[in-house]
Protein backbone atom coordinates (compact mmCIF):
# COMPACT_ATOMS: atom_id res chain seq x y z
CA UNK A 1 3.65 -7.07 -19.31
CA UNK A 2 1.09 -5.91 -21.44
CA UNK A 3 -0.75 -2.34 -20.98
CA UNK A 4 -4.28 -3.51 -19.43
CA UNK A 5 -2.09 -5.92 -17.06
CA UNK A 6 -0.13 -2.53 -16.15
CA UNK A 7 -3.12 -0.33 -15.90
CA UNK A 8 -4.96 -3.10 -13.52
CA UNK A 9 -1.63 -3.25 -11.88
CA UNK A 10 -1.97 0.59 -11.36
CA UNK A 11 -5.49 0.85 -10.43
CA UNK A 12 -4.97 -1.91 -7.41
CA UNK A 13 -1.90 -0.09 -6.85
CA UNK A 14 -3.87 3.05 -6.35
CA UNK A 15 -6.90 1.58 -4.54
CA UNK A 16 -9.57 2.09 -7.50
CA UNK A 17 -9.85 -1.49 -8.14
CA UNK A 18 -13.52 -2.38 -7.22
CA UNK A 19 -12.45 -5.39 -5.55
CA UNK A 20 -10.03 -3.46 -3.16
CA UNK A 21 -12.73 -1.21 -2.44
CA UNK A 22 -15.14 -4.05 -1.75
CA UNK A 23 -12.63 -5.83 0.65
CA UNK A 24 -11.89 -2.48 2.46
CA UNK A 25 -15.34 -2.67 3.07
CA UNK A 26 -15.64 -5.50 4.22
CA UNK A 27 -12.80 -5.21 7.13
CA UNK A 28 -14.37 -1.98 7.72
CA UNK A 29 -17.28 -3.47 8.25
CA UNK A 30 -16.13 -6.56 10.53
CA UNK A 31 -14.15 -4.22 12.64
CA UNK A 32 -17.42 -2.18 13.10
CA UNK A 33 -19.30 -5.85 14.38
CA UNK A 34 -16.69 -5.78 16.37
CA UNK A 35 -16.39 -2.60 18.17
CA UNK A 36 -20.61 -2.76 18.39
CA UNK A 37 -20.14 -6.12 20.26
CA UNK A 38 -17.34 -4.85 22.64
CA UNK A 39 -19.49 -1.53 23.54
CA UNK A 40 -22.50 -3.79 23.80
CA UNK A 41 -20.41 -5.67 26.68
CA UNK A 42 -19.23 -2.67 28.23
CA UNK A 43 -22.44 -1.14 28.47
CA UNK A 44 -23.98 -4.44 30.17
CA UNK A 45 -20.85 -4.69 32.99
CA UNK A 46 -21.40 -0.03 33.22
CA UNK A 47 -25.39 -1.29 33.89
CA UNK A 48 -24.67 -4.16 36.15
CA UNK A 49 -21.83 -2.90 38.49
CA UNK A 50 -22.10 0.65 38.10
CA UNK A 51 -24.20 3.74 39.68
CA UNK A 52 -27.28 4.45 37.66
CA UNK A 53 -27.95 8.26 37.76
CA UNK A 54 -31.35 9.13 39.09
CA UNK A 55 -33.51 12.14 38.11
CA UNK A 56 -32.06 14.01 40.85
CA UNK A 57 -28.36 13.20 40.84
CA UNK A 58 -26.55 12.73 37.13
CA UNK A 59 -23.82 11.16 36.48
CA UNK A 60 -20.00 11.83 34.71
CA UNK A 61 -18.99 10.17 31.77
CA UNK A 62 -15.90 10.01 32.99
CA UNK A 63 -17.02 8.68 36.34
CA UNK A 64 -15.92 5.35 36.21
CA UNK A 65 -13.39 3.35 33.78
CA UNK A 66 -16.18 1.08 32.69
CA UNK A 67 -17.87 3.82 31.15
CA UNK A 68 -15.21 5.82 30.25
CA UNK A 69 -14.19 3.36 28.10
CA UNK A 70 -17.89 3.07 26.64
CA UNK A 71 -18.10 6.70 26.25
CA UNK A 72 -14.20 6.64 24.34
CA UNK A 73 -15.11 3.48 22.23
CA UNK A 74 -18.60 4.99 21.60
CA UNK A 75 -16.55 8.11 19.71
CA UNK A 76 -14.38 5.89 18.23
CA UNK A 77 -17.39 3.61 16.83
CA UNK A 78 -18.80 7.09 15.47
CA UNK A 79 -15.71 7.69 13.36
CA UNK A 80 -15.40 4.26 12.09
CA UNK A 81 -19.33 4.63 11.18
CA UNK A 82 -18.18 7.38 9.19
CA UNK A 83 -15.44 6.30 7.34
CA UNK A 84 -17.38 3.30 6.40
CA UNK A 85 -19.75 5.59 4.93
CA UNK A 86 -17.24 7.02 2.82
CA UNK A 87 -15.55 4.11 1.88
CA UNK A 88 -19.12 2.99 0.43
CA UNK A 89 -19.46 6.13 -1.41
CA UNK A 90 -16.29 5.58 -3.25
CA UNK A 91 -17.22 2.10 -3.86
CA UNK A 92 -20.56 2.86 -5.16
CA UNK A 93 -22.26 -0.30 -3.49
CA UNK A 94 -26.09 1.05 -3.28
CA UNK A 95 -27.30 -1.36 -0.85
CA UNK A 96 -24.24 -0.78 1.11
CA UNK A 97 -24.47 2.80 1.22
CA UNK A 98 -28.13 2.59 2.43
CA UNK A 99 -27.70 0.39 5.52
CA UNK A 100 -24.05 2.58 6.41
CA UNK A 101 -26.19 5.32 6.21
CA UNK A 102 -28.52 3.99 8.86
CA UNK A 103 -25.91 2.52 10.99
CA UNK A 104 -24.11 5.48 11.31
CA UNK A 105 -27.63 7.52 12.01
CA UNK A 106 -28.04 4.53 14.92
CA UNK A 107 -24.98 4.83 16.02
CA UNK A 108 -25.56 8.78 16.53
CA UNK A 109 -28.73 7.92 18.32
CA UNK A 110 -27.48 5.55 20.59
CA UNK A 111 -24.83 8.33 21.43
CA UNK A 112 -27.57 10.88 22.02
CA UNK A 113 -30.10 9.10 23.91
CA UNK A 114 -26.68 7.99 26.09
CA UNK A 115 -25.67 11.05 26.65
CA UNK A 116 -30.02 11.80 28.03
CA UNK A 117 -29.34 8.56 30.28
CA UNK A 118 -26.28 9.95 32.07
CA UNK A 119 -28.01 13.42 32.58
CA UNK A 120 -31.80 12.35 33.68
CA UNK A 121 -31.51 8.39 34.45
CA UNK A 122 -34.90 7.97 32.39
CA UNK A 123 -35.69 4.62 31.64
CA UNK A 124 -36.69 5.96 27.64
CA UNK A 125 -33.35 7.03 27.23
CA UNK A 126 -32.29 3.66 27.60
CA UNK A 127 -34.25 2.05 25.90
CA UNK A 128 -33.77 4.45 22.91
CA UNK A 129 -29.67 3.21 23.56
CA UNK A 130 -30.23 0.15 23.09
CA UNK A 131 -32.92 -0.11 20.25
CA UNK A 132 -30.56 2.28 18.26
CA UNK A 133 -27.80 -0.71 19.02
CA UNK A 134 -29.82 -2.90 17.63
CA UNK A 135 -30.47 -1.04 14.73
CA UNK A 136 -26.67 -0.06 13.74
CA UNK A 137 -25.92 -3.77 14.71
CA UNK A 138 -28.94 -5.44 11.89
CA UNK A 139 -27.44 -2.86 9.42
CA UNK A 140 -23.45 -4.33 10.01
CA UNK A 141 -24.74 -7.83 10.02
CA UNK A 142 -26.61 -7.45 6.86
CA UNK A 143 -23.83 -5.86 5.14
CA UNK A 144 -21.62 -8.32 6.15
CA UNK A 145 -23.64 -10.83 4.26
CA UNK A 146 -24.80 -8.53 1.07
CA UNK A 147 -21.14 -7.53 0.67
CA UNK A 148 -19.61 -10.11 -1.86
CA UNK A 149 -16.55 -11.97 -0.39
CA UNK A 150 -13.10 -11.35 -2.12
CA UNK A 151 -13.06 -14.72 -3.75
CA UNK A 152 -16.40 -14.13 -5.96
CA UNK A 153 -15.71 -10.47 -7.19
């Protein structure tokens, strides 16, 4: 083997290949879709079956396993937001890191304006929920097409 095959060798080895980085990425980022689309669901069966607070009377997070689980996945979501944003650093994708960056600032203001719903029931806070989805969500699904696939890098 010659010494650029064993450095390349080395570099995939050690994850600094760009195209390791980019398909990191990208199962970073499909996992993300994923988890977006599974809280989205959870929300929806928490807003159907479940007990909306009022302004007078909050509500737990923990109050039922519906939203339990939306509250756990939602924290979960937030990390993977955040690794994906470092992942993009290190990859040094600039369109990438722009639309992580606003995911992950969606996916904090979902969390926020969730957290306002379960306390006051107002009908703003869930609105701002679910426009903030929508937001993080249009970032993921852009990046899923901007990021190059493994067999063209």
């Amino acid at each position: 083997m010659s010494e650029t095959h064993t450095a390349a060798a080395v570099r995939r080895a050690a994850g600094s290949d760009p195209t390791v980085r980019l398909a990191r990425l990208r199962r970073s980022n499909f996992g993300i879709l994923i988890m977006l689309i599974v809280q989205f669901v959870l929300g929806m069966i928490y807003n159907l079956y479940g007990t909306a607070p009022t302004s007078t009377k909050s509500i737990g997070l923990f109050s039922s396993p519906d939203l339990a689980l939306h509250v756990v996945l939602g924290i979960l979501l937030f990390l993977a937001a955040v690794g994906q944003l470092v992942q993009t650093i290190r990859a040094r994708h600039t369109l990438a890191l722009g639309l992580s960056a606003v995911g992950l600032l969606s996916i904090l203001g979902a969390g926020f304006a969730g957290l306002g719903f379960t306390g006051s029931g107002a009908n703003g806070a869930s609105l701002g929920m679910s426009l903030a989805f929508a937001l993080a969500l249009a970032c993921y699904v852009v990046l899923a097409f901007a990021l190059p696939s493994s067999s063209t890098t």
